[in-house]
PDB file of N, CA and C in Angstrom:
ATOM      1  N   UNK A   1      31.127  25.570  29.103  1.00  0.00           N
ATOM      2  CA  UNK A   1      31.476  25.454  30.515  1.00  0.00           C
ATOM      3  C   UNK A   1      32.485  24.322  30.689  1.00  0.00           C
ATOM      4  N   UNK A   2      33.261  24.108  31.672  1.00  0.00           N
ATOM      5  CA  UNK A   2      34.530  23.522  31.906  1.00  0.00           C
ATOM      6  C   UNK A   2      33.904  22.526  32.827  1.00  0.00           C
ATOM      7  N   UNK A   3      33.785  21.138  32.127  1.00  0.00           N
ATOM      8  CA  UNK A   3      33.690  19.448  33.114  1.00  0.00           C
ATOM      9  C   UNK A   3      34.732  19.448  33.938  1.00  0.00           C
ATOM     10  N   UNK A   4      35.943  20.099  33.453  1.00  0.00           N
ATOM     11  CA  UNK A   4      37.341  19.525  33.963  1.00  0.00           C
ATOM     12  C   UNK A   4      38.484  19.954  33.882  1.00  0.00           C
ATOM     13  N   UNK A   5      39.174  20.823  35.083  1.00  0.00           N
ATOM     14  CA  UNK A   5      40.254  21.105  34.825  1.00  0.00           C
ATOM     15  C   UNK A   5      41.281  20.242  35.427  1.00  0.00           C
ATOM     16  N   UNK A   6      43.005  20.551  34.748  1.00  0.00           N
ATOM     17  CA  UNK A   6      43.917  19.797  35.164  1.00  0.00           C
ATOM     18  C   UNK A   6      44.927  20.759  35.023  1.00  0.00           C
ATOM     19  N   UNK A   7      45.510  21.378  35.965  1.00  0.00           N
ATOM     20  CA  UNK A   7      47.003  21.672  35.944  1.00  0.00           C
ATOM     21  C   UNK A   7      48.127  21.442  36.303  1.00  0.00           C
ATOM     22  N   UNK A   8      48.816  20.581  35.107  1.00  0.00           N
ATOM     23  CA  UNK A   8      50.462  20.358  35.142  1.00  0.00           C
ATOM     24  C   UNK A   8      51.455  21.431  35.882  1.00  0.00           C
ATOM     25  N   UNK A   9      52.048  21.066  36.808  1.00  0.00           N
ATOM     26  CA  UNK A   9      52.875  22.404  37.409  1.00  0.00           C
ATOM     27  C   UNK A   9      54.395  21.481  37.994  1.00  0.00           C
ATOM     28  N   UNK A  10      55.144  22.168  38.638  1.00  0.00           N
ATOM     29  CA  UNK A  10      56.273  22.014  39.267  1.00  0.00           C
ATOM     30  C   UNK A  10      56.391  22.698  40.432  1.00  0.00           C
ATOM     31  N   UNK A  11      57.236  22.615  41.384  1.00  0.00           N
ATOM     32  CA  UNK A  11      57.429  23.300  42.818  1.00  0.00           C
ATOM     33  C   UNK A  11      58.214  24.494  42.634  1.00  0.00           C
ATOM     34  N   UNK A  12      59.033  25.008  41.957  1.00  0.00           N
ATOM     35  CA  UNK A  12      59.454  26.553  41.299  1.00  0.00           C
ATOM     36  C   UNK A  12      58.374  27.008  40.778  1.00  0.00           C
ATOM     37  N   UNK A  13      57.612  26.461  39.979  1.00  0.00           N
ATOM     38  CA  UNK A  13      56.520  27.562  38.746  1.00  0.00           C
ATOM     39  C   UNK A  13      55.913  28.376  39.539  1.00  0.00           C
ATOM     40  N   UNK A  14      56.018  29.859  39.798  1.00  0.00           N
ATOM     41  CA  UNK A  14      55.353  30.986  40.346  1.00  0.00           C
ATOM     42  C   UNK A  14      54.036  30.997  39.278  1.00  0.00           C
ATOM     43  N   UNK A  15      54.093  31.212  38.038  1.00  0.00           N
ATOM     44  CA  UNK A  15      53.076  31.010  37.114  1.00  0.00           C
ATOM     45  C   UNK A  15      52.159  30.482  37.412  1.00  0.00           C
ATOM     46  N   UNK A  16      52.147  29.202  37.498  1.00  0.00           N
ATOM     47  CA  UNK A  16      51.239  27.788  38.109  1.00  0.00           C
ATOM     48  C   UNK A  16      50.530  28.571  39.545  1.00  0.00           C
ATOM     49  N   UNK A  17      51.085  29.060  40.333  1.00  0.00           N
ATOM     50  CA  UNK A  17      50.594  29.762  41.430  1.00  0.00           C
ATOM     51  C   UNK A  17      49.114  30.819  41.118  1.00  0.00           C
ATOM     52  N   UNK A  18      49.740  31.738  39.479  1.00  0.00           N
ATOM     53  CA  UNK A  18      48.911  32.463  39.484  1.00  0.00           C
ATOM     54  C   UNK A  18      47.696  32.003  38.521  1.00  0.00           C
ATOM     55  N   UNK A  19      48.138  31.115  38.158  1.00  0.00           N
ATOM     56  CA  UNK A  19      46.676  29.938  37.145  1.00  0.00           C
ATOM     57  C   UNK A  19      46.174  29.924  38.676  1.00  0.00           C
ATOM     58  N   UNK A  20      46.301  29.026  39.475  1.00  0.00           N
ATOM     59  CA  UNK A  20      45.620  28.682  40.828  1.00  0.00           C
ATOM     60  C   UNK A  20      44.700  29.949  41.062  1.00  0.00           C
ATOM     61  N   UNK A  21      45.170  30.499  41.345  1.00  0.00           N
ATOM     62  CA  UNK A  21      44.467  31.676  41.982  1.00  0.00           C
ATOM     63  C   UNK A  21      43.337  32.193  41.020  1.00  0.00           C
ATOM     64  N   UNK A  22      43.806  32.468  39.422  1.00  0.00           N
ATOM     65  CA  UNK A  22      42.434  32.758  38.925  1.00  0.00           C
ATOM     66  C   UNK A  22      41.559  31.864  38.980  1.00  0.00           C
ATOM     67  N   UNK A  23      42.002  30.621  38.548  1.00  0.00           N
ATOM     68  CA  UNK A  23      40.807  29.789  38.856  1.00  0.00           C
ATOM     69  C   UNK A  23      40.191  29.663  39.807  1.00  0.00           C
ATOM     70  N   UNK A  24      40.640  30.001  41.075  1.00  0.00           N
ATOM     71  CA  UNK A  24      40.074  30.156  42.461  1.00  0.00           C
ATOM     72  C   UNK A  24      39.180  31.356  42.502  1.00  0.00           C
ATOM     73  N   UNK A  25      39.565  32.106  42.042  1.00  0.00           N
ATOM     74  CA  UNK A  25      38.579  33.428  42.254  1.00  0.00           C
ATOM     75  C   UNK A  25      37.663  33.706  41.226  1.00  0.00           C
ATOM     76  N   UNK A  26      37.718  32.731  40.220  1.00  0.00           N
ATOM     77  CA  UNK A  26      36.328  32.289  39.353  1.00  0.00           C
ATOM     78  C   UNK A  26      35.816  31.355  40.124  1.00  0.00           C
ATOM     79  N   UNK A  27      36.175  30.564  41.446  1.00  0.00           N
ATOM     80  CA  UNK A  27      35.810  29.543  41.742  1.00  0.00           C
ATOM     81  C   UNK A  27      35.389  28.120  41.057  1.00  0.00           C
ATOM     82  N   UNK A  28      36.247  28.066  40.172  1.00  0.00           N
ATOM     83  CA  UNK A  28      36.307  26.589  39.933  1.00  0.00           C
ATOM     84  C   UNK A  28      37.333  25.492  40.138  1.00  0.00           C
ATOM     85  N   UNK A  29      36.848  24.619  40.263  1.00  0.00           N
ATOM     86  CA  UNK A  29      37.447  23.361  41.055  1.00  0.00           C
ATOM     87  C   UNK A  29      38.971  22.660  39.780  1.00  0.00           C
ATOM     88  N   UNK A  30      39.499  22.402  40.522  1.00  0.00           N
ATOM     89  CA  UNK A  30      40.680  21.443  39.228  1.00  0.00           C
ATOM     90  C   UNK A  30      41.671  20.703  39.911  1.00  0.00           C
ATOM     91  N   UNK A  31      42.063  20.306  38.975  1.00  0.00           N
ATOM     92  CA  UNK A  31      43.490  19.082  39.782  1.00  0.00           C
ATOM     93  C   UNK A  31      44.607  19.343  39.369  1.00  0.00           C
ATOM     94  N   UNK A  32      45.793  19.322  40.085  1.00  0.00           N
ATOM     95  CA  UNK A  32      46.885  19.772  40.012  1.00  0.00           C
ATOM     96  C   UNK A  32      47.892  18.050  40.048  1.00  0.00           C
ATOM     97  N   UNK A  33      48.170  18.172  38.464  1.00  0.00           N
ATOM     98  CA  UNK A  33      49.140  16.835  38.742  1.00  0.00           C
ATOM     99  C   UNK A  33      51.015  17.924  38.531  1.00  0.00           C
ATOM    100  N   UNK A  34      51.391  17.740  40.042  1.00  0.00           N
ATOM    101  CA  UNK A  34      52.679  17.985  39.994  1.00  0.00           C
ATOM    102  C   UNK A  34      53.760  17.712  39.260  1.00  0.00           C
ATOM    103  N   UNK A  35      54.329  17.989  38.817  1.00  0.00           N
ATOM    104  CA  UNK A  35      55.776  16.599  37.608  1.00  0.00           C
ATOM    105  C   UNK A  35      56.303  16.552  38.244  1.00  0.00           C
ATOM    106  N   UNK A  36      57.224  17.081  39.534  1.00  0.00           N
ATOM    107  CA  UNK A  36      58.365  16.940  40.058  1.00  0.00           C
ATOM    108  C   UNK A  36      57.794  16.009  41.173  1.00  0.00           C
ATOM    109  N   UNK A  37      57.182  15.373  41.490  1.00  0.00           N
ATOM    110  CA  UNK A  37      56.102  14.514  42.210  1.00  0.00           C
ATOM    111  C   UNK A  37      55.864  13.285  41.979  1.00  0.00           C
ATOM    112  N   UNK A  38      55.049  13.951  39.817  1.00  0.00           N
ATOM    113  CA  UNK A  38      55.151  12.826  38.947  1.00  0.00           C
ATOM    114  C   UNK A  38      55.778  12.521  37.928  1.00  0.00           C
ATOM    115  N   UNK A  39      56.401  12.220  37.469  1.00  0.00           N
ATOM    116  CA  UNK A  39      57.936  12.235  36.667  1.00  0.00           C
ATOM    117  C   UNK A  39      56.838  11.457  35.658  1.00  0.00           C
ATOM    118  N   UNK A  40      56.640  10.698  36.129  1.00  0.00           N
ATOM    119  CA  UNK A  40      56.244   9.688  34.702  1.00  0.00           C
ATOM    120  C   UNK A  40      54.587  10.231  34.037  1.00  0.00           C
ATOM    121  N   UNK A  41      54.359  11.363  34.431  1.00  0.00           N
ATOM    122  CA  UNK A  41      53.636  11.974  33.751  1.00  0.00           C
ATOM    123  C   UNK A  41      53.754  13.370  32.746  1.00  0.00           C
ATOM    124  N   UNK A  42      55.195  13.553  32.742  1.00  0.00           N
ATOM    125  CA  UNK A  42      55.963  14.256  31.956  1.00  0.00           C
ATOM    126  C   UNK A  42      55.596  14.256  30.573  1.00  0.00           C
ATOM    127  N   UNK A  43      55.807  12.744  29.703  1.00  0.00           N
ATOM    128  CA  UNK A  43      55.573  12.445  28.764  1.00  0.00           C
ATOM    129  C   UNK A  43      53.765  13.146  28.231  1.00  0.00           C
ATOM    130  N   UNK A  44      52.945  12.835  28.870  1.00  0.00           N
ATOM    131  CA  UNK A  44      51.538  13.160  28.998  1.00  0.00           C
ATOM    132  C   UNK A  44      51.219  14.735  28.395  1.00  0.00           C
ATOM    133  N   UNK A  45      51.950  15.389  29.447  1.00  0.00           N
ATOM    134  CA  UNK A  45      51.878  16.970  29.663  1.00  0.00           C
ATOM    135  C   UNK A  45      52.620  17.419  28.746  1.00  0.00           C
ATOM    136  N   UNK A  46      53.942  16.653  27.875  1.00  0.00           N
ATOM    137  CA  UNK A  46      54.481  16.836  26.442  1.00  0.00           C
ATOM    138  C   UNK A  46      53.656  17.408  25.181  1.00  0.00           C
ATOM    139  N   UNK A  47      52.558  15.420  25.118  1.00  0.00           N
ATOM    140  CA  UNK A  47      51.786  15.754  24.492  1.00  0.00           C
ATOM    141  C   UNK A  47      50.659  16.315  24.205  1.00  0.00           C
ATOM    142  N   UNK A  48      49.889  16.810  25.708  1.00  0.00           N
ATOM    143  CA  UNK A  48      48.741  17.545  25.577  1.00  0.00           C
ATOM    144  C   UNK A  48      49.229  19.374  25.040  1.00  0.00           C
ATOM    145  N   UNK A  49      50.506  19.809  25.294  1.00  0.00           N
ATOM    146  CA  UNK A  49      51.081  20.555  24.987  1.00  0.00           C
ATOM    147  C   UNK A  49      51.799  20.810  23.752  1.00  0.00           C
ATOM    148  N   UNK A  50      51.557  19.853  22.872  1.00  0.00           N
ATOM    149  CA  UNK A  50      52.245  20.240  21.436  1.00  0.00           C
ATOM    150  C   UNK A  50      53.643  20.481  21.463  1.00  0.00           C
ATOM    151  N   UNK A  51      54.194  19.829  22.626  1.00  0.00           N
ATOM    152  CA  UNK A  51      55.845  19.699  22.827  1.00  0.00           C
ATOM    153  C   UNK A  51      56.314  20.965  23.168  1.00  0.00           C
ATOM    154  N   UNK A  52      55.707  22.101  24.831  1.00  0.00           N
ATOM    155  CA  UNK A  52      55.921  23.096  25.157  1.00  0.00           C
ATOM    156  C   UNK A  52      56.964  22.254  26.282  1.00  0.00           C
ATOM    157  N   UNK A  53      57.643  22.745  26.686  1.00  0.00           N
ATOM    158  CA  UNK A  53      58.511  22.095  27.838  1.00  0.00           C
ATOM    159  C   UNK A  53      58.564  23.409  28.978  1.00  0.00           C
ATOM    160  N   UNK A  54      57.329  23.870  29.112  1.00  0.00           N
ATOM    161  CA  UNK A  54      57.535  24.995  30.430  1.00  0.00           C
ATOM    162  C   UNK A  54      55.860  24.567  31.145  1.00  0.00           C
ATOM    163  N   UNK A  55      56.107  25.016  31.838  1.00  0.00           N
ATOM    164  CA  UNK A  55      54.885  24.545  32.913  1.00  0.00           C
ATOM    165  C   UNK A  55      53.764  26.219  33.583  1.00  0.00           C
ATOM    166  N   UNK A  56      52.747  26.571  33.425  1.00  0.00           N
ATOM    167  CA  UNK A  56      51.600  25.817  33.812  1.00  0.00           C
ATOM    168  C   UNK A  56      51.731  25.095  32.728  1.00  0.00           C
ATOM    169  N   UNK A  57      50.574  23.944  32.461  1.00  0.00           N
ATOM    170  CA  UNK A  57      49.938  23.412  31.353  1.00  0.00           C
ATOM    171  C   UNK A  57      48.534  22.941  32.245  1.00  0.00           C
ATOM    172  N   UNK A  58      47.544  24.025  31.116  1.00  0.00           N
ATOM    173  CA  UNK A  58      46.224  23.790  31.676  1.00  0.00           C
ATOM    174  C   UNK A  58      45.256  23.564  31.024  1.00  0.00           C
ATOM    175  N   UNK A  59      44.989  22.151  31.445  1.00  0.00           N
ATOM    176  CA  UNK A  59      43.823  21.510  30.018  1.00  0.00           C
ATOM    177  C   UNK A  59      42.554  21.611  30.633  1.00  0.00           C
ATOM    178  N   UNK A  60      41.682  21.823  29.653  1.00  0.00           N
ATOM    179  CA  UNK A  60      40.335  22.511  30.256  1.00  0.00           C
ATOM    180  C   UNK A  60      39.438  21.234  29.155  1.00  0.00           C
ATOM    181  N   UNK A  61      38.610  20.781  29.739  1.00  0.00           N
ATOM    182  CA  UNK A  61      38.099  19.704  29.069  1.00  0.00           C
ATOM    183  C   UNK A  61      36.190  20.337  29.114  1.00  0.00           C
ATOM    184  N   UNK A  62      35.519  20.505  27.879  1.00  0.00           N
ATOM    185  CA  UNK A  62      34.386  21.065  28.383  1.00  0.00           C
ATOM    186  C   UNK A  62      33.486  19.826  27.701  1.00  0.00           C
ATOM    187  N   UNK A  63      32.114  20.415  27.960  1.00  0.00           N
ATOM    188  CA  UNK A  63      30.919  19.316  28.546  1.00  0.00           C
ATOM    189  C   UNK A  63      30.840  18.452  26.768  1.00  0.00           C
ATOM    190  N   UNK A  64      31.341  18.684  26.161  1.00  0.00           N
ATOM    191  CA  UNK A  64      31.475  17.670  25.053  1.00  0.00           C
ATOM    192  C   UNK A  64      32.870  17.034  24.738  1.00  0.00           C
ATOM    193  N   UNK A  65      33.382  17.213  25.736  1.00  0.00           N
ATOM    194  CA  UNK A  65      34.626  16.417  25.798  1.00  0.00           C
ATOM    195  C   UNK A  65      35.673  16.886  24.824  1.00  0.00           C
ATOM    196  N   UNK A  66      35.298  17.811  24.062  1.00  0.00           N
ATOM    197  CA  UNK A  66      36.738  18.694  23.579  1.00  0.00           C
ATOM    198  C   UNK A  66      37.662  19.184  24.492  1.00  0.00           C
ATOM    199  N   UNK A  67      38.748  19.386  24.077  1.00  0.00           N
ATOM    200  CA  UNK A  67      39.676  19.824  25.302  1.00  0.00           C
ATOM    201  C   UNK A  67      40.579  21.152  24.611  1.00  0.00           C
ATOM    202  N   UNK A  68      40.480  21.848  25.603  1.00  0.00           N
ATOM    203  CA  UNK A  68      41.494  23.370  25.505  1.00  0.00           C
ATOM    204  C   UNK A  68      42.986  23.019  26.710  1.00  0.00           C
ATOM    205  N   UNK A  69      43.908  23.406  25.097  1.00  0.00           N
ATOM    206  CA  UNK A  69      45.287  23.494  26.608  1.00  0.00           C
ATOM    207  C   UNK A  69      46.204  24.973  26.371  1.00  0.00           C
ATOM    208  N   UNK A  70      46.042  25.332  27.444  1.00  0.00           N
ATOM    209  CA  UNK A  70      46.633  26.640  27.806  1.00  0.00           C
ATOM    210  C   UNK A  70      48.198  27.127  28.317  1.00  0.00           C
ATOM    211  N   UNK A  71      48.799  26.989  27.346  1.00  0.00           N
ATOM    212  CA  UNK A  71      50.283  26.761  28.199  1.00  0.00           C
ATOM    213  C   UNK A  71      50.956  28.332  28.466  1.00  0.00           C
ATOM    214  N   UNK A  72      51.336  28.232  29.954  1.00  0.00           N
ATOM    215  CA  UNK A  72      51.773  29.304  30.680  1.00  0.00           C
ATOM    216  C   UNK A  72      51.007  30.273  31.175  1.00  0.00           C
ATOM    217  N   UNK A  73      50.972  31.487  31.766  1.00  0.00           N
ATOM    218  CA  UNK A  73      49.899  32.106  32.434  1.00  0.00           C
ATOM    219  C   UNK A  73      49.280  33.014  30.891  1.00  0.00           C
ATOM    220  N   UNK A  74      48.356  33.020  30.597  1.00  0.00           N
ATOM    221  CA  UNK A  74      47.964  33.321  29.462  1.00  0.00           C
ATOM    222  C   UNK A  74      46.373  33.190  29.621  1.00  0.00           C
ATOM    223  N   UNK A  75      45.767  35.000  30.472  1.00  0.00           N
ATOM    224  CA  UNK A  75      44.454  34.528  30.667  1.00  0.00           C
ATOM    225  C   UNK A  75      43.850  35.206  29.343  1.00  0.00           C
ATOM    226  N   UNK A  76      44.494  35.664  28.082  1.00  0.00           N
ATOM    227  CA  UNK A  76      43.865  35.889  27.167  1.00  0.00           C
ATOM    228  C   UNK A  76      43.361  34.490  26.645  1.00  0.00           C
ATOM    229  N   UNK A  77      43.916  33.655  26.674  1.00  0.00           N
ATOM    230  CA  UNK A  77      43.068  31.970  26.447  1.00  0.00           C
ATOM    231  C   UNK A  77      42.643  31.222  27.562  1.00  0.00           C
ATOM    232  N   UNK A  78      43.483  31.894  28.743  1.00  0.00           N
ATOM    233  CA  UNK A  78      42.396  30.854  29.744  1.00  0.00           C
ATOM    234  C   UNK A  78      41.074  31.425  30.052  1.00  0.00           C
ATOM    235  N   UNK A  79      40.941  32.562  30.288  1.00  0.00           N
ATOM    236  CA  UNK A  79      39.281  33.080  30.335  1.00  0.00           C
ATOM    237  C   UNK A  79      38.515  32.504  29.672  1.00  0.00           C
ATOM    238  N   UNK A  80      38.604  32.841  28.602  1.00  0.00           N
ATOM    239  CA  UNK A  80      37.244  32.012  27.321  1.00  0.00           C
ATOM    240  C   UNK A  80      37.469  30.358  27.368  1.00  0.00           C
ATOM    241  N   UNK A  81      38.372  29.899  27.904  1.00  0.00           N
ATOM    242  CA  UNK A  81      38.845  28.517  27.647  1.00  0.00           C
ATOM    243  C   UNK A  81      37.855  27.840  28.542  1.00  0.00           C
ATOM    244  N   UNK A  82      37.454  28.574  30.216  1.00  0.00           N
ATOM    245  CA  UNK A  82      37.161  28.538  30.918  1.00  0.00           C
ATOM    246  C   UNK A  82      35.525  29.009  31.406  1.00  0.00           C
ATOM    247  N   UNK A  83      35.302  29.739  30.426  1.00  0.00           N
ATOM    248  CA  UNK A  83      33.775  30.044  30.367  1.00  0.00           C
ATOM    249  C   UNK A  83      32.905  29.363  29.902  1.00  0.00           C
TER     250      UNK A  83
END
């Protein structure tokens, strides 16, 4: 089960829109750190991403503190990432 979500997004990413929404209609809760907002969290979302430079980026942190990151709309890994 998921302690914690976080999704990296931008104000263009339609993608990021549709992460939102599944996670909404699984109803679970998460935080959305913007880049174009937060610039200096760029670097961050680099490295939780293995140096993807496209945005969603969605780190799923579960109840033992391992963390899953899901980059781009990709619910073949965000489902299970998320269960």
């Amino acid at each position: 089960m998921a302690k914690d979500i976080t999704i990296f997004t931008t104000n263009t990413c339609s993608y990021c829109g549709m992460v939102k929404r599944f996670l909404d209609m699984k109803g679970l809760k998460y935080d959305v750190v913007n880049l174009d907002e937060h610039p200096e969290r760029n670097q961050e979302a680099y490295e939780l991403s293995n140096g993807a430079l496209t945005v969603p980026i969605t780190v799923i942190t579960k109840e033992d503190d391992t963390k899953n990151v899901v980059v781009g709309y990709n619910i073949g890994q965000l489902a299970p990432a998320v269960a």
